[in-house]
C-alpha atoms as a PDB file:
ATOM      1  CA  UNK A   1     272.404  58.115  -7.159  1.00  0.00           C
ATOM      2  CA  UNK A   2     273.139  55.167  -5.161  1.00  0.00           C
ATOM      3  CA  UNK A   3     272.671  51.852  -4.939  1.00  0.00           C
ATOM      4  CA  UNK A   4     269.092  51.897  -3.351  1.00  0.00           C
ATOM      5  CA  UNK A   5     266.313  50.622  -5.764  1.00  0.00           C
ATOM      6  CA  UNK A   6     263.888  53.212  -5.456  1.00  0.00           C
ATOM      7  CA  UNK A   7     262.421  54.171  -8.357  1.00  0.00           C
ATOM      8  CA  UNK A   8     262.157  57.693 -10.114  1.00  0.00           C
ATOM      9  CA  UNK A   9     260.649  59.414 -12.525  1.00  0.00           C
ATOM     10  CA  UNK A  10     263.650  59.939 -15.368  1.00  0.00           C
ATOM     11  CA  UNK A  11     262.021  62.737 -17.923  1.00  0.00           C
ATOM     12  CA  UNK A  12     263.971  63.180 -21.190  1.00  0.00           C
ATOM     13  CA  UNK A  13     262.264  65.860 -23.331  1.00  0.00           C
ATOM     14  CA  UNK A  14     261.925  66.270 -27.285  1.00  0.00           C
ATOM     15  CA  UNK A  15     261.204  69.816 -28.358  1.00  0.00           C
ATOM     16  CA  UNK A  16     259.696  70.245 -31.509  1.00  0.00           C
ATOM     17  CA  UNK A  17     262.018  72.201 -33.806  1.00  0.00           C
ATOM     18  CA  UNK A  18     261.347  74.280 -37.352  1.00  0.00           C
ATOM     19  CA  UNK A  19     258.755  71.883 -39.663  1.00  0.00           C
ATOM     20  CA  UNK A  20     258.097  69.612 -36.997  1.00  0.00           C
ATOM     21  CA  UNK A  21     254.263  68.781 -36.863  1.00  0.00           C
ATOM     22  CA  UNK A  22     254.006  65.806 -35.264  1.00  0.00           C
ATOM     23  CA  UNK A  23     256.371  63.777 -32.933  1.00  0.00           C
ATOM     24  CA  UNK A  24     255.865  60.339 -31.143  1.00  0.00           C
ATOM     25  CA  UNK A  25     257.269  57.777 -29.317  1.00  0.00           C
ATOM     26  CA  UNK A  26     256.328  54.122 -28.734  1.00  0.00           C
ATOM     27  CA  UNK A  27     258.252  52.149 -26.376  1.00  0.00           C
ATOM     28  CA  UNK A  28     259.514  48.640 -27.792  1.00  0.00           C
ATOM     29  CA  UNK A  29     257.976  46.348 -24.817  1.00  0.00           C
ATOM     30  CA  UNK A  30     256.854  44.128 -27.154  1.00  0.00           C
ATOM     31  CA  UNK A  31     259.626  42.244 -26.794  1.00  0.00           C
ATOM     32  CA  UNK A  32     260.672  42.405 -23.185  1.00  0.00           C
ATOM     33  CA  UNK A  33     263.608  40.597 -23.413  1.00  0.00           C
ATOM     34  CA  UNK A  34     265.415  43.075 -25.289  1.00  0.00           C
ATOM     35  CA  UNK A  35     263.100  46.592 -24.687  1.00  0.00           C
ATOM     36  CA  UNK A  36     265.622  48.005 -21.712  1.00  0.00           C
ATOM     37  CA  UNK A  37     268.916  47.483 -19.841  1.00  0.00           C
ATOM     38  CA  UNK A  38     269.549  48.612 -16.232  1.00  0.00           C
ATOM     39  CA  UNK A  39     271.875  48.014 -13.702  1.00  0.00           C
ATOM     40  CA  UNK A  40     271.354  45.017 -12.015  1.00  0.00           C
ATOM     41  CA  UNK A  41     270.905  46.277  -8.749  1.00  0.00           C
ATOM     42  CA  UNK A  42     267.559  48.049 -10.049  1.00  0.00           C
ATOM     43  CA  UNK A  43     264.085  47.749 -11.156  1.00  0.00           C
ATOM     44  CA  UNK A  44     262.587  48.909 -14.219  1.00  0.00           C
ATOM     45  CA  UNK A  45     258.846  49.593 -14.082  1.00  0.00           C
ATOM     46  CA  UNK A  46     257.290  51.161 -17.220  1.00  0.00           C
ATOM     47  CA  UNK A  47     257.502  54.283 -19.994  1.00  0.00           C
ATOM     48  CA  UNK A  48     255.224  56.665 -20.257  1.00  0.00           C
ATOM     49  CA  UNK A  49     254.810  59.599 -23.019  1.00  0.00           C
ATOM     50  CA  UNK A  50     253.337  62.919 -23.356  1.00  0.00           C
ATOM     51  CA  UNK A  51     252.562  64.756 -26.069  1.00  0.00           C
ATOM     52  CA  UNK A  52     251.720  68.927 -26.764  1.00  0.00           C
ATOM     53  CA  UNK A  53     252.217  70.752 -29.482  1.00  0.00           C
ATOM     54  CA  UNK A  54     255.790  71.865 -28.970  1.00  0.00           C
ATOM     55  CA  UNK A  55     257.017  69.085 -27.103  1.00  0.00           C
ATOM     56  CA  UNK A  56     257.363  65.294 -26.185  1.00  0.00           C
ATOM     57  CA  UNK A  57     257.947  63.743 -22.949  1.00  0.00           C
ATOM     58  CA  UNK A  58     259.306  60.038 -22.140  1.00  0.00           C
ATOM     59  CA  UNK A  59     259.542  59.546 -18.606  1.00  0.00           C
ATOM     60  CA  UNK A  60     261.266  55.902 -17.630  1.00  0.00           C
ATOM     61  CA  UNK A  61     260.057  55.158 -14.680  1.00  0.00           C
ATOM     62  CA  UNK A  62     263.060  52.886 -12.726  1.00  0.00           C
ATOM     63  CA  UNK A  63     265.767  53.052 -10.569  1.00  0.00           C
ATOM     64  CA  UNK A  64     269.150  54.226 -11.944  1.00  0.00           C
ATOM     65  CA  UNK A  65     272.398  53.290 -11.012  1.00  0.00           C
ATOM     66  CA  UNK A  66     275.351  53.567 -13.404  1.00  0.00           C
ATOM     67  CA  UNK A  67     277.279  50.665 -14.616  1.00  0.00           C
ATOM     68  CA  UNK A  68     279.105  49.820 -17.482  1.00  0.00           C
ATOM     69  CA  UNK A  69     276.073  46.765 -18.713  1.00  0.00           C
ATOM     70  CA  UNK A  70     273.381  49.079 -20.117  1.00  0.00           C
ATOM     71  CA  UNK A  71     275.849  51.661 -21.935  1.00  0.00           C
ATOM     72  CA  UNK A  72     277.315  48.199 -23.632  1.00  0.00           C
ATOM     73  CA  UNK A  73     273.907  47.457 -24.670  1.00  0.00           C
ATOM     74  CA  UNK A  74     273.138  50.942 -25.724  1.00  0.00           C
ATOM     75  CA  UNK A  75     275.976  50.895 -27.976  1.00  0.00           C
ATOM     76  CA  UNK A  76     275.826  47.249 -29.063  1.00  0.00           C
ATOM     77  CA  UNK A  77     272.469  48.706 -30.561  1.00  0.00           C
ATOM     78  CA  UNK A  78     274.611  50.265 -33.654  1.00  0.00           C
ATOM     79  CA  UNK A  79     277.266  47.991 -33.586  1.00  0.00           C
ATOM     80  CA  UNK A  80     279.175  50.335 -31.273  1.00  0.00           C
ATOM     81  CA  UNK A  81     279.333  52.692 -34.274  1.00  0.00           C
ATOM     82  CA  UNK A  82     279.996  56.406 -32.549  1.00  0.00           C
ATOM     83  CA  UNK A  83     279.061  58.142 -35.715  1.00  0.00           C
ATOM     84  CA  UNK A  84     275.718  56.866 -34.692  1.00  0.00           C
ATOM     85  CA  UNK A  85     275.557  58.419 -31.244  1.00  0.00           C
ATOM     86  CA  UNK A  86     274.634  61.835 -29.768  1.00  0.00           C
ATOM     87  CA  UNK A  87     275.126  62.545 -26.139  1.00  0.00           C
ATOM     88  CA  UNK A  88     273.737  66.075 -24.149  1.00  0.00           C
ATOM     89  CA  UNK A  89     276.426  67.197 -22.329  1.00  0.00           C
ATOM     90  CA  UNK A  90     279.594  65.133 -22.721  1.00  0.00           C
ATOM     91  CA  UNK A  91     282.780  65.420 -24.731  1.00  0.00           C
ATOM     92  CA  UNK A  92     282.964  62.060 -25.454  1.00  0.00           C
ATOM     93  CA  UNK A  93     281.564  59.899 -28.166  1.00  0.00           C
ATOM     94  CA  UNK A  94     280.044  57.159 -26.821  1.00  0.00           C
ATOM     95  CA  UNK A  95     278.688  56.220 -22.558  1.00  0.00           C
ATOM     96  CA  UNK A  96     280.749  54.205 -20.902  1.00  0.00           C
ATOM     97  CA  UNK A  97     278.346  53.660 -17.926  1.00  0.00           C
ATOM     98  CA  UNK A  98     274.681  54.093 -17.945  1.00  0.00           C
ATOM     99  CA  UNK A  99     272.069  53.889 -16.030  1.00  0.00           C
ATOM    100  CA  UNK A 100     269.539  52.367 -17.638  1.00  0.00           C
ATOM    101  CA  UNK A 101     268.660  52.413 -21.612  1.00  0.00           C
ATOM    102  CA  UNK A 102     265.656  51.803 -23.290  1.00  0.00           C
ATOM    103  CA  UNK A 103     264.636  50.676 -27.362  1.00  0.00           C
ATOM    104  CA  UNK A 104     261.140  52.248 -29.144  1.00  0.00           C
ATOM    105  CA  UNK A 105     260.245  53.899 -32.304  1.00  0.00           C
ATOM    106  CA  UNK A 106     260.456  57.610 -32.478  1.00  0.00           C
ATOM    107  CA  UNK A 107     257.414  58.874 -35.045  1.00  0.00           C
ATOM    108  CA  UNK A 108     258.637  62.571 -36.846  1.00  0.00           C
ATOM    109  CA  UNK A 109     255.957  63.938 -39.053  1.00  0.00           C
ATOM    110  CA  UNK A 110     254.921  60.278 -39.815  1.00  0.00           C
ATOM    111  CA  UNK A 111     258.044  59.047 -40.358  1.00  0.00           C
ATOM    112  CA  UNK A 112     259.418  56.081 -38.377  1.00  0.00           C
ATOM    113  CA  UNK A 113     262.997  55.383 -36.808  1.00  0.00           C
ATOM    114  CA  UNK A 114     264.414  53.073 -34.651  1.00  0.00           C
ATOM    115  CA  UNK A 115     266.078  54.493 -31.351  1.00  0.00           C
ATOM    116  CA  UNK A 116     267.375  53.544 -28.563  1.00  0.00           C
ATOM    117  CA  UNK A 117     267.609  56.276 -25.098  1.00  0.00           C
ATOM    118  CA  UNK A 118     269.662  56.427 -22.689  1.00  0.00           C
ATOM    119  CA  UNK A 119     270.736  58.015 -19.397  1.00  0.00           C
ATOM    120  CA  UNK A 120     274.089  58.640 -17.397  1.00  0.00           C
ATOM    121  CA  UNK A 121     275.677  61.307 -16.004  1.00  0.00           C
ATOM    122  CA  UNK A 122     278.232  64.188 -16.416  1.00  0.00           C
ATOM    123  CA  UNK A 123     280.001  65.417 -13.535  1.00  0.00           C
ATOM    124  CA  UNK A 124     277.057  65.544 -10.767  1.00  0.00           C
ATOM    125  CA  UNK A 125     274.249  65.704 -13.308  1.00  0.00           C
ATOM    126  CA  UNK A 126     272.480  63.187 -15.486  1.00  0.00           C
ATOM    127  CA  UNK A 127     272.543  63.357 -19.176  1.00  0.00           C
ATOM    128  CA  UNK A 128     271.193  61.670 -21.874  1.00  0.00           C
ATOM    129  CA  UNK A 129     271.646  59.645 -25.427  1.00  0.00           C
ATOM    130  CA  UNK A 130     270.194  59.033 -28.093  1.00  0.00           C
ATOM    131  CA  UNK A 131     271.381  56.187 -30.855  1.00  0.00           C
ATOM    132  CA  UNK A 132     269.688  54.879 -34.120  1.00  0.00           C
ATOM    133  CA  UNK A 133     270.879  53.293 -37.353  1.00  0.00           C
ATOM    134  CA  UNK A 134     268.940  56.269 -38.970  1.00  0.00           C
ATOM    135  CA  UNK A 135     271.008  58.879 -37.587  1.00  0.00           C
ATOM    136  CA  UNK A 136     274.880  60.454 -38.686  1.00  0.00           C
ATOM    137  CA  UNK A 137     276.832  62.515 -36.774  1.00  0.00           C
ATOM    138  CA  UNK A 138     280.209  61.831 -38.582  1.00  0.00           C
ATOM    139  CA  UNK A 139     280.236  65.605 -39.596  1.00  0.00           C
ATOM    140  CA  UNK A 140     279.916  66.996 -36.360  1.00  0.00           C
ATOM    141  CA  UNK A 141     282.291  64.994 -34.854  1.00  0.00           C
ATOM    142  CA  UNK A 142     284.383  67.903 -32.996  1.00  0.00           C
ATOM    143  CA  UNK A 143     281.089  69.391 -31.150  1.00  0.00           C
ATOM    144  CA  UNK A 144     279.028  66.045 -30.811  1.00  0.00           C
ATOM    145  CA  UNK A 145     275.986  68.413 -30.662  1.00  0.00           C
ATOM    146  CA  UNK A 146     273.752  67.728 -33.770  1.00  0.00           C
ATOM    147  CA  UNK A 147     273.207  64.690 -35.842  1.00  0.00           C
ATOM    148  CA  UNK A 148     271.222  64.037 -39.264  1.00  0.00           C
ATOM    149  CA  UNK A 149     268.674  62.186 -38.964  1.00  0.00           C
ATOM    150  CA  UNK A 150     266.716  60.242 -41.207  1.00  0.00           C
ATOM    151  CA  UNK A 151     267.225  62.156 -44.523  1.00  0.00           C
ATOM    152  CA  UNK A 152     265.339  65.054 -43.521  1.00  0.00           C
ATOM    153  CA  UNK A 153     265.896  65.633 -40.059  1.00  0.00           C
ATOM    154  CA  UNK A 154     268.436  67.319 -37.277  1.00  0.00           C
ATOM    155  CA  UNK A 155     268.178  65.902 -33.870  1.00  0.00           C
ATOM    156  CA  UNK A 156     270.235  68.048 -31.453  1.00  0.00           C
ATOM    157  CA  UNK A 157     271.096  68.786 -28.095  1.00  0.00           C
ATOM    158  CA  UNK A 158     268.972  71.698 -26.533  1.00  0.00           C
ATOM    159  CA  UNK A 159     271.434  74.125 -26.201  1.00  0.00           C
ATOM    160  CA  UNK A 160     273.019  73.988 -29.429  1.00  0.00           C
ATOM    161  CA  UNK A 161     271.270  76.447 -30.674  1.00  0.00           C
ATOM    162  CA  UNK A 162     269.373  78.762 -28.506  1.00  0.00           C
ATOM    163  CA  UNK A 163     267.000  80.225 -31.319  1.00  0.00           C
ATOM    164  CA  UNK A 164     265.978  77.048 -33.884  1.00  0.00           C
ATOM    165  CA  UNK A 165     262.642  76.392 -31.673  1.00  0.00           C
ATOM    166  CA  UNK A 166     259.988  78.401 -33.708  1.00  0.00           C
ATOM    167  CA  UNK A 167     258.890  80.812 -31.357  1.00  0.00           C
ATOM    168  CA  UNK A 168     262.563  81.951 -30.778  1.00  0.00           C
ATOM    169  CA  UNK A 169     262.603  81.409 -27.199  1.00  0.00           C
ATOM    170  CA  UNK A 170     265.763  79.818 -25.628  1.00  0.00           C
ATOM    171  CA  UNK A 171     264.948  76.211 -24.082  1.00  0.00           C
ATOM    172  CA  UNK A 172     268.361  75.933 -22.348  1.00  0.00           C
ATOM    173  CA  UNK A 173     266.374  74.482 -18.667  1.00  0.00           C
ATOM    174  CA  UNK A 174     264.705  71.588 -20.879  1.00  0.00           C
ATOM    175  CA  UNK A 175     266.839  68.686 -20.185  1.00  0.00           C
ATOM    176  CA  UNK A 176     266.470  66.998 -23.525  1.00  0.00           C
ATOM    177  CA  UNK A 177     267.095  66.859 -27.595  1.00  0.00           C
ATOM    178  CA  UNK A 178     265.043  69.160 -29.999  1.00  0.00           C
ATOM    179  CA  UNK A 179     264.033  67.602 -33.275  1.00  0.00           C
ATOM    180  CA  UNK A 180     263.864  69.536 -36.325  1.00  0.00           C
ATOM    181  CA  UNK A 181     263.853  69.705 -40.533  1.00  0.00           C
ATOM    182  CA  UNK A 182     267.443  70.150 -42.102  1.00  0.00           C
END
């Protein structure tokens, strides 16, 4: 990780779950002053996002360092309301350092929602977050693995369960969240 401002290509996948037919994401640079945090120390440079027919891919190209100024902001998003956030890989309920976060609008089968990503890390790895006034987690509060969201949808860590993509097949290497209907 570092302190050195090179910057990397930071991929945070979306598999498309059970009555997902479309899925989209449009960064939120239209306002520039509030469309990412980062660690001081680093440089942001642009998103990118691609699209197939069982999954989406944001890549945040930037540097990342962790500090404690872009998890604020990522949290300060929802009013630091944890019942609001979903984190891969943690056991706790909301970042307290991140490395960078970003704000967009994620599109699910035409409907639109309000999100902001972010990364950090877990032990030696990095992880990722998701957070949007659309989404509830307050009854899965003891795994942290699956949230509602919207009124129709589950957004949930990969591995939480191994056979809800489609096709059956296990998508526990994708470092990401699967969407899906509830």
């Amino acid at each position: 990780m570092g302190n050195s401002m090179t910057i990397r290509d930071n991929e945070v996948v979306f598999m498309l779950g059970k009555g997902i037919t479309s899925l989209d994401f449009i960064f939120d640079d239209k306002n520039p002053g509030n469309s990412f945090s980062i660690t001081s120390s680093q440089k942001f440079r642009d998103v990118s996002v691609t699209k197939s027919s069982k999954k989406l891919v944001i890549n945040i190209f930037c540097g990342r360092n962790k500090s404690q100024e872009p998890a604020t902001w990522f949290s300060e998003s929802v009013d630091n309301n944890t019942g609001k956030i979903l984190g891969i890989d943690t056991n706790t309920a909301s970042p307290n350092e991140l490395n960078f976060a970003i704000k967009g609008q994620l599109l699910v089968n035409g409907d639109t929602y309000n999100i902001t990503l972010g990364q950090g890390t877990q032990g030696t790895t990095n992880n990722w977050w998701i957070t949007s006034n659309s989404m509830n987690n307050a009854n899965h509060q003891e795994f942290r693995e699956r949230a509602e969201f919207g009124s129709a949808y589950w957004v949930q860590d990969h591995n939480y369960d191994m056979n809800s993509v489609s096709d059956g097949r296990g998508i526990s290497s994708i470092n990401g969240f699967e969407i899906l209907t509830r």
